[in-house]
C-alpha atoms as a PDB file:
ATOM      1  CA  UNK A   1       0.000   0.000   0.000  1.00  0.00           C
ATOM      2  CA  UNK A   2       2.974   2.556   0.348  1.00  0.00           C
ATOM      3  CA  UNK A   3       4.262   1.709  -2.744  1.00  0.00           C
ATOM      4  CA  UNK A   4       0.583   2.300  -4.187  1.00  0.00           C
ATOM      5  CA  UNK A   5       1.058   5.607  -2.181  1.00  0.00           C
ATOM      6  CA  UNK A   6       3.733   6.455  -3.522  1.00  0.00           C
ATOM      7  CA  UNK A   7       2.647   5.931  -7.408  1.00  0.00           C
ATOM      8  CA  UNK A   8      -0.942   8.375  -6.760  1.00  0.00           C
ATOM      9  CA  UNK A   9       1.407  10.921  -5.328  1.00  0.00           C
ATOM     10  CA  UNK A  10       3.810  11.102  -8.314  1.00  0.00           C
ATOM     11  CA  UNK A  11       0.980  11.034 -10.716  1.00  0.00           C
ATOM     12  CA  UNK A  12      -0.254  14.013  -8.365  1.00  0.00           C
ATOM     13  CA  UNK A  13       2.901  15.783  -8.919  1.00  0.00           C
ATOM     14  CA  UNK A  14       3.061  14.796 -12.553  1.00  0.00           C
ATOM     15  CA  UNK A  15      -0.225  16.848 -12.942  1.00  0.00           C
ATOM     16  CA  UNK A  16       0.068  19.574 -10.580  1.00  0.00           C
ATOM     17  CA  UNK A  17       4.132  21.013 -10.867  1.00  0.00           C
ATOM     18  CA  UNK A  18       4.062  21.608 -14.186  1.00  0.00           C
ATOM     19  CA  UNK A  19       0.414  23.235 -14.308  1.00  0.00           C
ATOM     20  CA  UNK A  20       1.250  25.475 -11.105  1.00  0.00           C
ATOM     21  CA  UNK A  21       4.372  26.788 -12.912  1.00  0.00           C
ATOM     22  CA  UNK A  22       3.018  27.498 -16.158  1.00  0.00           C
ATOM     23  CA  UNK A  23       0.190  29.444 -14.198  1.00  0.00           C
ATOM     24  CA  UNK A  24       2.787  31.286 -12.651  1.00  0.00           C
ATOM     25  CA  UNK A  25       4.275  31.910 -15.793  1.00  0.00           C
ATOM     26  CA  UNK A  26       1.485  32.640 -17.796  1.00  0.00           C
ATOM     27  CA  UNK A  27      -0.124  35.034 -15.112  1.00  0.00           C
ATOM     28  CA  UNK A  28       2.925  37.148 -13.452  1.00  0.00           C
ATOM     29  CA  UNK A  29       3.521  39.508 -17.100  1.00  0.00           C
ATOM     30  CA  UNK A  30       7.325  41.212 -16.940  1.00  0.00           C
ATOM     31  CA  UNK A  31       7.288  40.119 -13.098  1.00  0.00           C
ATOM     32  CA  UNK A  32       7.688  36.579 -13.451  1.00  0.00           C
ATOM     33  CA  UNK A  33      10.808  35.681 -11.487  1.00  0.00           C
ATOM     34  CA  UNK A  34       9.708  37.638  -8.514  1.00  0.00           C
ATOM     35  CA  UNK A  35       6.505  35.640  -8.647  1.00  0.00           C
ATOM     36  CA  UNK A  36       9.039  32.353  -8.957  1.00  0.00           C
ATOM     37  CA  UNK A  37      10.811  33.795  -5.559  1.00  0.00           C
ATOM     38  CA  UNK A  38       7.761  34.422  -3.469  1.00  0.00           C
ATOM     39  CA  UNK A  39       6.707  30.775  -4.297  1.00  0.00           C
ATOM     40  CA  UNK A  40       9.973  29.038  -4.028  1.00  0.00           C
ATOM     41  CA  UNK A  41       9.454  30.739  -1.049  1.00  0.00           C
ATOM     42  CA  UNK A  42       6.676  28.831   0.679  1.00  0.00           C
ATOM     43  CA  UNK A  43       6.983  26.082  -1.511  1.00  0.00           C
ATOM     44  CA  UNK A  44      10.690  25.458   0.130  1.00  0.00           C
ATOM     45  CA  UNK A  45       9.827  26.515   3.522  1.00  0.00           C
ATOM     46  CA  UNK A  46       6.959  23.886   3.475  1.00  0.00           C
ATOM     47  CA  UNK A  47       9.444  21.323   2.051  1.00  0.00           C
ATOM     48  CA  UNK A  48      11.410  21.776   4.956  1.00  0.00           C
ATOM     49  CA  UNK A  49       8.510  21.951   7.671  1.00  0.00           C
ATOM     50  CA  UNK A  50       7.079  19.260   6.093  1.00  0.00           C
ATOM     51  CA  UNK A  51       9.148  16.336   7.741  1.00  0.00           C
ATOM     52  CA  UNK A  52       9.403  17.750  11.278  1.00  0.00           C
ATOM     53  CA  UNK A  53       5.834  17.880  11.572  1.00  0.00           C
ATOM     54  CA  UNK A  54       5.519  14.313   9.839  1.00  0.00           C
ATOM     55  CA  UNK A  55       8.205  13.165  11.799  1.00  0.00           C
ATOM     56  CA  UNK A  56       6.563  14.325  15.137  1.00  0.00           C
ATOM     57  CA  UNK A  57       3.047  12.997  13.762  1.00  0.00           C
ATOM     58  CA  UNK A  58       4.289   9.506  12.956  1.00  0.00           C
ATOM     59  CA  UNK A  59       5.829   9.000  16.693  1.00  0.00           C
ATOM     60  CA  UNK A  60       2.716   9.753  18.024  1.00  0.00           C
ATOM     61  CA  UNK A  61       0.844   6.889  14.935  1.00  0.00           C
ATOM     62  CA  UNK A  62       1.433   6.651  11.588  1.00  0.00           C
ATOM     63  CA  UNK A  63      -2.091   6.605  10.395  1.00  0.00           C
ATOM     64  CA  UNK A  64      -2.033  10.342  12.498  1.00  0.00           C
ATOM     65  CA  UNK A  65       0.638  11.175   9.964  1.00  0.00           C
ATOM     66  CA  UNK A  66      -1.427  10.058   6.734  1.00  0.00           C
ATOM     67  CA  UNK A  67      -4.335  11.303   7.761  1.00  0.00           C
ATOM     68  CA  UNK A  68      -3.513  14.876   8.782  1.00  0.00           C
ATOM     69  CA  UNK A  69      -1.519  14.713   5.220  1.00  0.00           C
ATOM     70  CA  UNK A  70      -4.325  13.929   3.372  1.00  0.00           C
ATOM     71  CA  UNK A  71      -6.842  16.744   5.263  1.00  0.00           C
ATOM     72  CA  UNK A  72      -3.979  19.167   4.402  1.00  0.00           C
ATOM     73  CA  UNK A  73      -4.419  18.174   0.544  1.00  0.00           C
ATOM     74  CA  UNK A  74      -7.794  18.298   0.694  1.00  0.00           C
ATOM     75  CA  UNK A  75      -8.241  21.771   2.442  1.00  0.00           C
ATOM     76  CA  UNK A  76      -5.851  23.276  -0.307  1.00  0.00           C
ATOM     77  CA  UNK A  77      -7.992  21.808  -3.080  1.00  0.00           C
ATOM     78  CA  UNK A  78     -10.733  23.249  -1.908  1.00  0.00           C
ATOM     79  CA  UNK A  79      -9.291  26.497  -1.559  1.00  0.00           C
ATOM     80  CA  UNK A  80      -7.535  26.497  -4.650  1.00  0.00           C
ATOM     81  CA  UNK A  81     -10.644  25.643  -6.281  1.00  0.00           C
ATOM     82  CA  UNK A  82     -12.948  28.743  -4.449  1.00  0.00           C
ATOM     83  CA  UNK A  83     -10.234  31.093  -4.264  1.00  0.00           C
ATOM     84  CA  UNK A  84      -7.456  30.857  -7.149  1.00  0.00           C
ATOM     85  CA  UNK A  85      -8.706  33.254 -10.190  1.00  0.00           C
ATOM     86  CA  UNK A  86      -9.251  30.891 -13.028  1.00  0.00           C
ATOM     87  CA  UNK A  87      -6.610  31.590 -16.002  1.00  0.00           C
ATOM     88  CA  UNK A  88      -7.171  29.350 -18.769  1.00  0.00           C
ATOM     89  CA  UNK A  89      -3.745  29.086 -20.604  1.00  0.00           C
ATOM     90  CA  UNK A  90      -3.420  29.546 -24.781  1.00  0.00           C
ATOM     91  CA  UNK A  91      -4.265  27.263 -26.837  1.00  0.00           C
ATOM     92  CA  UNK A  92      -1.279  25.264 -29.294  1.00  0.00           C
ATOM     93  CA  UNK A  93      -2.094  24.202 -32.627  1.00  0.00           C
ATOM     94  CA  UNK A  94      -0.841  20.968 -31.858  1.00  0.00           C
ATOM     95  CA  UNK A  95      -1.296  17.740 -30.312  1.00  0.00           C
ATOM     96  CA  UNK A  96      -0.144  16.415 -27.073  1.00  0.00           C
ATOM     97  CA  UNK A  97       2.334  13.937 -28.915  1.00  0.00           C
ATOM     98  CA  UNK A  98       3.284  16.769 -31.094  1.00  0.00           C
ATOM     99  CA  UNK A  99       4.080  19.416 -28.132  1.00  0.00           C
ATOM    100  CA  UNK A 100       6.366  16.572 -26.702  1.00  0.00           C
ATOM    101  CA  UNK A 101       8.001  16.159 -30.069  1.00  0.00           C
ATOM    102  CA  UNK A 102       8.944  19.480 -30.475  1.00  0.00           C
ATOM    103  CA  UNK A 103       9.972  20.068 -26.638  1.00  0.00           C
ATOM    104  CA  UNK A 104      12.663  16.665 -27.369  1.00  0.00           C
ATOM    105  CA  UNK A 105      13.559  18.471 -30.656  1.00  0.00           C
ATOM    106  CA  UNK A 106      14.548  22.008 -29.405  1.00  0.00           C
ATOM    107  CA  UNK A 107      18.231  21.480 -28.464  1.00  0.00           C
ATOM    108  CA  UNK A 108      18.452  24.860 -26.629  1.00  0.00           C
ATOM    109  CA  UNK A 109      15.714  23.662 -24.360  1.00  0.00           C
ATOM    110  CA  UNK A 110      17.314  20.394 -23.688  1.00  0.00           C
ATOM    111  CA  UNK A 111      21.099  22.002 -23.579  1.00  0.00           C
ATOM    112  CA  UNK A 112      19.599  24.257 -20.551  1.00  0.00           C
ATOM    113  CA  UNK A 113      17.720  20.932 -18.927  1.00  0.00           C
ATOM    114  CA  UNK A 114      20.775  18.924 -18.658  1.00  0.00           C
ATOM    115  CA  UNK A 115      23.023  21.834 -17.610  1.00  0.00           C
ATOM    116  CA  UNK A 116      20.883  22.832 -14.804  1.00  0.00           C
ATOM    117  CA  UNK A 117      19.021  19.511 -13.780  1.00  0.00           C
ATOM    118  CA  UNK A 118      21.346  18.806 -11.120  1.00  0.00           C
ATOM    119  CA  UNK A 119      20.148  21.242  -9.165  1.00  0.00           C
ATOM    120  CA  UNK A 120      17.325  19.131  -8.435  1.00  0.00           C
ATOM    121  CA  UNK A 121      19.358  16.231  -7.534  1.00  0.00           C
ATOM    122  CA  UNK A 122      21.418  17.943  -5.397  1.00  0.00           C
ATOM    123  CA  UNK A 123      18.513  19.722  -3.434  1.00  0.00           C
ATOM    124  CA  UNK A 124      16.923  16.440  -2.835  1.00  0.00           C
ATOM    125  CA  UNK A 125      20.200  15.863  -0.469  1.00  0.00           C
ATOM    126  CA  UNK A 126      18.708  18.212   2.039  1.00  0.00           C
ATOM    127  CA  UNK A 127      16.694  15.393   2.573  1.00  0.00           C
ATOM    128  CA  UNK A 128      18.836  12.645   2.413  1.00  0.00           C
ATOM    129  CA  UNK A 129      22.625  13.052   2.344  1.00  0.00           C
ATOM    130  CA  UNK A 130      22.552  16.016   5.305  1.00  0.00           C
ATOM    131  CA  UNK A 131      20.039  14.478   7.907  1.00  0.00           C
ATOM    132  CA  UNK A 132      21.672  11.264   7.392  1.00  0.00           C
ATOM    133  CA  UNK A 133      24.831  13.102   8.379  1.00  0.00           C
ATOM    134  CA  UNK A 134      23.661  14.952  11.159  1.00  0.00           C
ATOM    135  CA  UNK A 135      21.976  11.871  12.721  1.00  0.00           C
ATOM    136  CA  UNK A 136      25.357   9.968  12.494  1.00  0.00           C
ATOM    137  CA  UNK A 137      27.413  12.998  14.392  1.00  0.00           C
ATOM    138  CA  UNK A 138      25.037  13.747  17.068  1.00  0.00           C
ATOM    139  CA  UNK A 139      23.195  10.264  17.746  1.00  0.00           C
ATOM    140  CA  UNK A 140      20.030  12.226  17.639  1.00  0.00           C
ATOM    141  CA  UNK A 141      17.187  11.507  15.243  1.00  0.00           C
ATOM    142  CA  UNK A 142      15.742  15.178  16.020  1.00  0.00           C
ATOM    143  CA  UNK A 143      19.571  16.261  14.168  1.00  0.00           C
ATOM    144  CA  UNK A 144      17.195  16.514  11.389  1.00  0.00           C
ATOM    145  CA  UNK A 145      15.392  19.052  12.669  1.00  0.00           C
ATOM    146  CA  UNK A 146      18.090  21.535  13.204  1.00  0.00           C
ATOM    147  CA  UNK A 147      19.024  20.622   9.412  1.00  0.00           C
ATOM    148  CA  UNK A 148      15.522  21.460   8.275  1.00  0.00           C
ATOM    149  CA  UNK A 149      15.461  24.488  10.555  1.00  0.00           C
ATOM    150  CA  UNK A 150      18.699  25.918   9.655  1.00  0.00           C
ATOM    151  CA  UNK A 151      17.139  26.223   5.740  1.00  0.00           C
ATOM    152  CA  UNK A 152      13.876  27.101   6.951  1.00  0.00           C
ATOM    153  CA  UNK A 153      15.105  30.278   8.220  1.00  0.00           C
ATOM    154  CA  UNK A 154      17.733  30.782   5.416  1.00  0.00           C
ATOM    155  CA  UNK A 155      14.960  30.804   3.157  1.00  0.00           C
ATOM    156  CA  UNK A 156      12.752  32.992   4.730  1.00  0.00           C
ATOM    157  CA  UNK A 157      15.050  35.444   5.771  1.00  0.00           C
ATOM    158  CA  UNK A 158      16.685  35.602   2.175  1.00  0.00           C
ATOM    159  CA  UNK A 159      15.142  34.238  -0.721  1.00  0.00           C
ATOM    160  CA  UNK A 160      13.075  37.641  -1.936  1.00  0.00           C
ATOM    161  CA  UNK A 161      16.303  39.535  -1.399  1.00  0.00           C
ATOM    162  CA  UNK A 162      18.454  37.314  -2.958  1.00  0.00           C
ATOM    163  CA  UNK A 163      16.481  37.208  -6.012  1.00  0.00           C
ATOM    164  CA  UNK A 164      15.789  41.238  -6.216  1.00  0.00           C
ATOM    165  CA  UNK A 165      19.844  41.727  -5.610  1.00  0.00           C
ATOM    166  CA  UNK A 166      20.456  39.020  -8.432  1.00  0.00           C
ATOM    167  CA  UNK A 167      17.704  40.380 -10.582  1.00  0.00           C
ATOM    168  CA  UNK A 168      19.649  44.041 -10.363  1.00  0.00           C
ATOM    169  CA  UNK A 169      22.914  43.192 -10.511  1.00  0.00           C
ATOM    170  CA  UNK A 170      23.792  39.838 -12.455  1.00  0.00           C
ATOM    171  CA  UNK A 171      22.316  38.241 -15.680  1.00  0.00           C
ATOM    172  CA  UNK A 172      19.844  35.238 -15.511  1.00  0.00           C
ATOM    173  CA  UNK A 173      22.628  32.776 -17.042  1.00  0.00           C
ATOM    174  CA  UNK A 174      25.340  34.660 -14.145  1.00  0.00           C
ATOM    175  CA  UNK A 175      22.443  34.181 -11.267  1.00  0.00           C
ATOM    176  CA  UNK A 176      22.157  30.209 -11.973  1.00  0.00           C
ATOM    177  CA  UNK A 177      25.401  29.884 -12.781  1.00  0.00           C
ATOM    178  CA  UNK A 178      26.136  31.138  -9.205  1.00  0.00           C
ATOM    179  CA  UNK A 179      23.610  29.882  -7.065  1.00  0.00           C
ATOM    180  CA  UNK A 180      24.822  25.803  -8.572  1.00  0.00           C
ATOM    181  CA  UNK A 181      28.292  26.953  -7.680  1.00  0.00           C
ATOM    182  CA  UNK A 182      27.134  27.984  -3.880  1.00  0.00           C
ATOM    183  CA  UNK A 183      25.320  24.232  -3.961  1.00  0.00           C
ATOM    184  CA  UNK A 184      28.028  22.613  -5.037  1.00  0.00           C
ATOM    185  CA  UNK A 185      30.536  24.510  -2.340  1.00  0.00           C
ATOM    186  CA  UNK A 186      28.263  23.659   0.208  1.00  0.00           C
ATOM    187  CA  UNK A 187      29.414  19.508   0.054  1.00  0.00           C
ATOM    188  CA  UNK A 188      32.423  20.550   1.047  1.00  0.00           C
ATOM    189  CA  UNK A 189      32.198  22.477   4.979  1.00  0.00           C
ATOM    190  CA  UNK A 190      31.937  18.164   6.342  1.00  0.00           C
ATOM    191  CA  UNK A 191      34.487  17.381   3.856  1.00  0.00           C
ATOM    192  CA  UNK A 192      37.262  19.626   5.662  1.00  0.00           C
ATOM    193  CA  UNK A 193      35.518  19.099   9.233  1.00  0.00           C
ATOM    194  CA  UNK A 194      35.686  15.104   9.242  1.00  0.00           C
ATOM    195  CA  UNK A 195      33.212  12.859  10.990  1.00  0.00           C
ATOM    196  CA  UNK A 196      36.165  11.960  13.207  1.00  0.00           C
ATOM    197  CA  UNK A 197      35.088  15.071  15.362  1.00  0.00           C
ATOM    198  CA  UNK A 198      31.243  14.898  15.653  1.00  0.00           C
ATOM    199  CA  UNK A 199      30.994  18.428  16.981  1.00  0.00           C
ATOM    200  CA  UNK A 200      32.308  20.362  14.654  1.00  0.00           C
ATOM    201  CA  UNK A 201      30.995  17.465  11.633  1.00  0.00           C
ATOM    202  CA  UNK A 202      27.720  18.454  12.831  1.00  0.00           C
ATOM    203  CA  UNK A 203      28.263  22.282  12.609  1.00  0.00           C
ATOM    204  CA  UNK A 204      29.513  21.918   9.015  1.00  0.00           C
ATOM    205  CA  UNK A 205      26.886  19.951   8.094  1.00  0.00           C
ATOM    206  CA  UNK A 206      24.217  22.869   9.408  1.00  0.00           C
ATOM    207  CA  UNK A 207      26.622  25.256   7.320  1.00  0.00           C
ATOM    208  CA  UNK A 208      26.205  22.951   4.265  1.00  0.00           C
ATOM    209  CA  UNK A 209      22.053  23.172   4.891  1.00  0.00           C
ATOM    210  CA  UNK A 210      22.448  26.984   4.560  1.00  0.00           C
ATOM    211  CA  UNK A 211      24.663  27.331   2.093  1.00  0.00           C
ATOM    212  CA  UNK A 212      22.811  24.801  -0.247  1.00  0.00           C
ATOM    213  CA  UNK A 213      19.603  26.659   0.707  1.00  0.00           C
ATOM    214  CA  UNK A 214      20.572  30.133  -0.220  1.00  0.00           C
ATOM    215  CA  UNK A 215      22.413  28.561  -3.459  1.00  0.00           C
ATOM    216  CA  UNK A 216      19.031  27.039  -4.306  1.00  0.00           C
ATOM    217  CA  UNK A 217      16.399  30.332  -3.433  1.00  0.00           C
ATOM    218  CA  UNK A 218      19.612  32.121  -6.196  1.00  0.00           C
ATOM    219  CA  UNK A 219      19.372  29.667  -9.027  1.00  0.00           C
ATOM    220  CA  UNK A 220      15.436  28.245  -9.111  1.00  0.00           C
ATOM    221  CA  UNK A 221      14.025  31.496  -9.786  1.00  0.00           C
ATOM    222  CA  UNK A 222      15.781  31.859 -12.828  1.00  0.00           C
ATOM    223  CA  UNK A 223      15.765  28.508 -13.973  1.00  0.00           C
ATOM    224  CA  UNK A 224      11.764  29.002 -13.444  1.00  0.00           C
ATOM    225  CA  UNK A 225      12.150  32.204 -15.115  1.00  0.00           C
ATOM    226  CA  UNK A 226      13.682  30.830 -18.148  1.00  0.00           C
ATOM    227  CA  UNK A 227      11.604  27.749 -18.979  1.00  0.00           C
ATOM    228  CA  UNK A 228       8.721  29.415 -20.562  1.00  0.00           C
ATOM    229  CA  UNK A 229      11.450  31.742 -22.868  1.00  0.00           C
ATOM    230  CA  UNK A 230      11.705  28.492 -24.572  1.00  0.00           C
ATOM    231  CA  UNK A 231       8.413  27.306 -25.305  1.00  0.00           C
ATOM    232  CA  UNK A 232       6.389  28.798 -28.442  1.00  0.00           C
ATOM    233  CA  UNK A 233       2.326  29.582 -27.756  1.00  0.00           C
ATOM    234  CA  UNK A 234       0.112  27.122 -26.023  1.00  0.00           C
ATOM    235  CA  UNK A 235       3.670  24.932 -24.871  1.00  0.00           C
ATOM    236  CA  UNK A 236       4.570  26.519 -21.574  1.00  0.00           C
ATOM    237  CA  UNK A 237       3.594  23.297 -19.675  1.00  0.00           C
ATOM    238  CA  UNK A 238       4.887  20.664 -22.047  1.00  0.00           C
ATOM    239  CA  UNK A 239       7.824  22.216 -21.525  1.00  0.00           C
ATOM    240  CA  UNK A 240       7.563  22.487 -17.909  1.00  0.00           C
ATOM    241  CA  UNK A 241       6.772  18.813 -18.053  1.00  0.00           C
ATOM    242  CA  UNK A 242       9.252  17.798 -20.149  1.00  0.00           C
ATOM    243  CA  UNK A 243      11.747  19.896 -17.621  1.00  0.00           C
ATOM    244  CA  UNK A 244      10.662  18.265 -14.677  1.00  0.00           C
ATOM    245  CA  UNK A 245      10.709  14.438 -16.429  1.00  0.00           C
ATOM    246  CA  UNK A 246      14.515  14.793 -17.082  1.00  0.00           C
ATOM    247  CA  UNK A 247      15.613  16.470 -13.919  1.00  0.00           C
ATOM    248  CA  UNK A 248      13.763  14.079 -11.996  1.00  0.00           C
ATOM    249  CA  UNK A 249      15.765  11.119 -14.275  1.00  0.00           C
ATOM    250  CA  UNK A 250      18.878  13.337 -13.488  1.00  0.00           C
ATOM    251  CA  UNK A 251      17.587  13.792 -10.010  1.00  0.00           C
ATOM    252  CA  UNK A 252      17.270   9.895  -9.552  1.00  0.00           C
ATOM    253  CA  UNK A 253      20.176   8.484 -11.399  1.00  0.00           C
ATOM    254  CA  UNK A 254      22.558  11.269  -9.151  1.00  0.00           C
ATOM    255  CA  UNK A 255      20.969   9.982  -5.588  1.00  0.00           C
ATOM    256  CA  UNK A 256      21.099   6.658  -6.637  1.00  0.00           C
ATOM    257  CA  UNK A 257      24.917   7.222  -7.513  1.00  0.00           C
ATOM    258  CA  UNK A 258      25.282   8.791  -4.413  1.00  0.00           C
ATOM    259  CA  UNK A 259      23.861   6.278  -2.221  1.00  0.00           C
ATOM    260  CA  UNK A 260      26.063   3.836  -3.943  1.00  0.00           C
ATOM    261  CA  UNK A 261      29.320   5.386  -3.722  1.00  0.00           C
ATOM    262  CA  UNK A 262      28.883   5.994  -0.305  1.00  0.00           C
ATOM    263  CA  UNK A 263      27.997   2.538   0.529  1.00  0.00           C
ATOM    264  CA  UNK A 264      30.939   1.204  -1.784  1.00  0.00           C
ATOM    265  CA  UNK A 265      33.148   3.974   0.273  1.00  0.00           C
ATOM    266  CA  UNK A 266      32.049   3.086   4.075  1.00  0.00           C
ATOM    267  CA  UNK A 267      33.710   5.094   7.066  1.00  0.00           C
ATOM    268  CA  UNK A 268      37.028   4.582   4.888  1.00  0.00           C
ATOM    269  CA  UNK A 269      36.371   7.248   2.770  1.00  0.00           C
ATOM    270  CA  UNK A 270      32.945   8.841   4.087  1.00  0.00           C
ATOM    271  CA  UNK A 271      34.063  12.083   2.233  1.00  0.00           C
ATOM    272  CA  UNK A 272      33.565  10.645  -1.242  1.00  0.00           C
ATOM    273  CA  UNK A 273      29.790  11.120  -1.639  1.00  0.00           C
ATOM    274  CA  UNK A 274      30.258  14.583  -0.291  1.00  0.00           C
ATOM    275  CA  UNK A 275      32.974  14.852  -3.251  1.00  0.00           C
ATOM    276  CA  UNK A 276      30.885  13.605  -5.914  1.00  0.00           C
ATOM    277  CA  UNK A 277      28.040  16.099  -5.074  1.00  0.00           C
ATOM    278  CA  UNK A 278      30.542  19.514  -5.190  1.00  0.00           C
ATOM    279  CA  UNK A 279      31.687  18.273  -8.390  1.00  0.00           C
ATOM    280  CA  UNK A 280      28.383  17.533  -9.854  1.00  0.00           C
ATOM    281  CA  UNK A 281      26.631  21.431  -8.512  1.00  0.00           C
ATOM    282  CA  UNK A 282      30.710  22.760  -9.920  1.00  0.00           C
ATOM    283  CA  UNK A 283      30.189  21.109 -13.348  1.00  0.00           C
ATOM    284  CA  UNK A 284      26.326  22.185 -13.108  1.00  0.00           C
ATOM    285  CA  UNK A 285      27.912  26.195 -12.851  1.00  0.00           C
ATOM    286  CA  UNK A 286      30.500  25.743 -15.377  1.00  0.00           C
ATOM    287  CA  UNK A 287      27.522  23.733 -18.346  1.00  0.00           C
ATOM    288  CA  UNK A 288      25.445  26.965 -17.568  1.00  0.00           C
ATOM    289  CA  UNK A 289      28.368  29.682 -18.013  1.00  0.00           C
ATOM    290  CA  UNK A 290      28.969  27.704 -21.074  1.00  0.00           C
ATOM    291  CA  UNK A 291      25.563  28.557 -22.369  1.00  0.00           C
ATOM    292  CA  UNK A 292      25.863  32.231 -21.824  1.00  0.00           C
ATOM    293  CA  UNK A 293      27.310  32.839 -24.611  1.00  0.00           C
ATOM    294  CA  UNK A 294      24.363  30.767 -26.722  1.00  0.00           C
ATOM    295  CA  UNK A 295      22.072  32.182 -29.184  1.00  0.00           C
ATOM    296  CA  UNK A 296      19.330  29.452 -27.588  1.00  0.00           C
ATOM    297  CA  UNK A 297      19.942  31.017 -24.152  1.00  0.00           C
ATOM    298  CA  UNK A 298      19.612  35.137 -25.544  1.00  0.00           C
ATOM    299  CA  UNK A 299      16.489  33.562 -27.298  1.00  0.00           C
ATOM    300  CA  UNK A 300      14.642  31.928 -23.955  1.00  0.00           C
ATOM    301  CA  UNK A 301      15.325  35.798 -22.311  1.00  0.00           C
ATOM    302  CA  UNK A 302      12.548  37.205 -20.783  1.00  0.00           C
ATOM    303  CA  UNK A 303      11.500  40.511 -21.351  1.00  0.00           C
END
């Protein structure tokens, strides 16, 4: 039944990220990556709260858990449904096989996917690689909750700044290129403070939450930004789609390869799945400085 669980919500997720985003898009005009900001904004916070409050539910019973999950769901339907102004998106003169076609066609689009799609594979280690981490130096299940905290408040406290300093001073390409460099600098605080001192291990892994955090409320905004540049009339959510399917391939394949070479490293070399996830957010920074330069990039510009 968890399994079954887990199928309904991706099919969920398959429906409702990329229509939320090309409402987003569609809707916000000339002010579309502060609307991207303000809901990375709650969208990451809630990501964040999320598992604390899950976590504390499921002690207590896990059918608590599901069923305060599902109530949650169903109140925002139900809101969304009475409340959100409808916006009924344009039209394309093709068909649903078609839109796909022409989304795998467009190299531009898919040069942009696979240069920033780790940035969903690496944000998926605040839930994974860094709890795992923190519950290993301190002993402490509730570690996690200090990890979730420390980007809760990082993204609160930042994430509309960041995005109006970046939107001022840097290009789009410069912004995304940066905020995958700041992810991929943020494996390495536990790298140079080894597990060998759980204190301190601890205290780089918080400083690895924040940094990853603010690297992500720099670069998703943009990314978001930049999507619909790409897609011609009555597309915006094929392509959205079509984004999300190969960054969550990217996103799977890299925690998968994660997972493995950290079992395959042990305690010998716990630093080596740390490694692989600098290098991957480094390479990530240096694909998307290489497309700065692109006519497909200048092209996917927003106004």
């Amino acid at each position: 039944m968890l399994i079954v669980a887990s199928v309904v919500s991706g099919v969920a997720g398959a429906l409702f990220n990329p229509a939320v985003r090309a409402y987003i898009a569609e809707s916000a005009g000339d002010r579309r990556v502060e609307a991207f900001a303000l809901f990375n904004l709650f969208a990451n916070t809630g990501m964040c709260l999320g598992p604390v409050v899950g976590s504390a539910l499921v002690v207590i019973d896990f059918r608590l858990g599901a069923l305060v999950s599902a109530l949650v769901f169903a109140a925002l339907a139900v809101a969304q449904m009475l409340v959100l102004p409808p916006h009924r998106g344009e039209r394309s003169d093709t068909t649903v096989l078609g839109g796909w076609r022409e989304a795998f066609a467009d190299k531009g689009f898919l040069a942009f996917t696979l240069a920033t799609a780790a940035l969903f594979a690496l944000q998926n280690q605040l839930y994974l690689l860094l709890p795992k981490a923190a519950v290993d130096a301190t002993g402490t299940a509730w570690a996690t909750a200090a990890v979730f905290g420390a980007s809760t408040i990082a993204t609160l406290g930042l994430q509309v700044r960041s995005t109006d300093w970046c939107r001022r001073e840097l290009s789009r390409a410069a912004a995304i290129a940066l905020g995958m460099a700041l992810i991929g600098a943020a494996f390495l605080p536990p790298v140079l403070l080894p597990a060998s001192a759980p204190g301190t291990h601890f205290a780089a892994v918080l400083v690895s939450a924040l940094l990853l955090s603010i690297g992500v409320m720099i670069a998703q905004p943009f990314v978001m930004e930049l999507i619909p540049g790409y897609a011609p009339q009555g597309l915006t959510g094929t392509y959205f789609g079509v984004y999300y399917l190969l960054s969550g391939v990217v996103a799977a394949l890299g925690t998968s390869a994660v997972g493995l070479v950290a079992d395959l490293a042990g305690d010998r070399a716990a630093w080596a799945s740390w490694i692989c996830c600098a290098l991957l957010g480094l390479a990530s920074a240096a694909a998307v400085t290489a497309l700065r330069g692109s006519r497909s990039l200048a092209t996917a510009q927003a106004p």
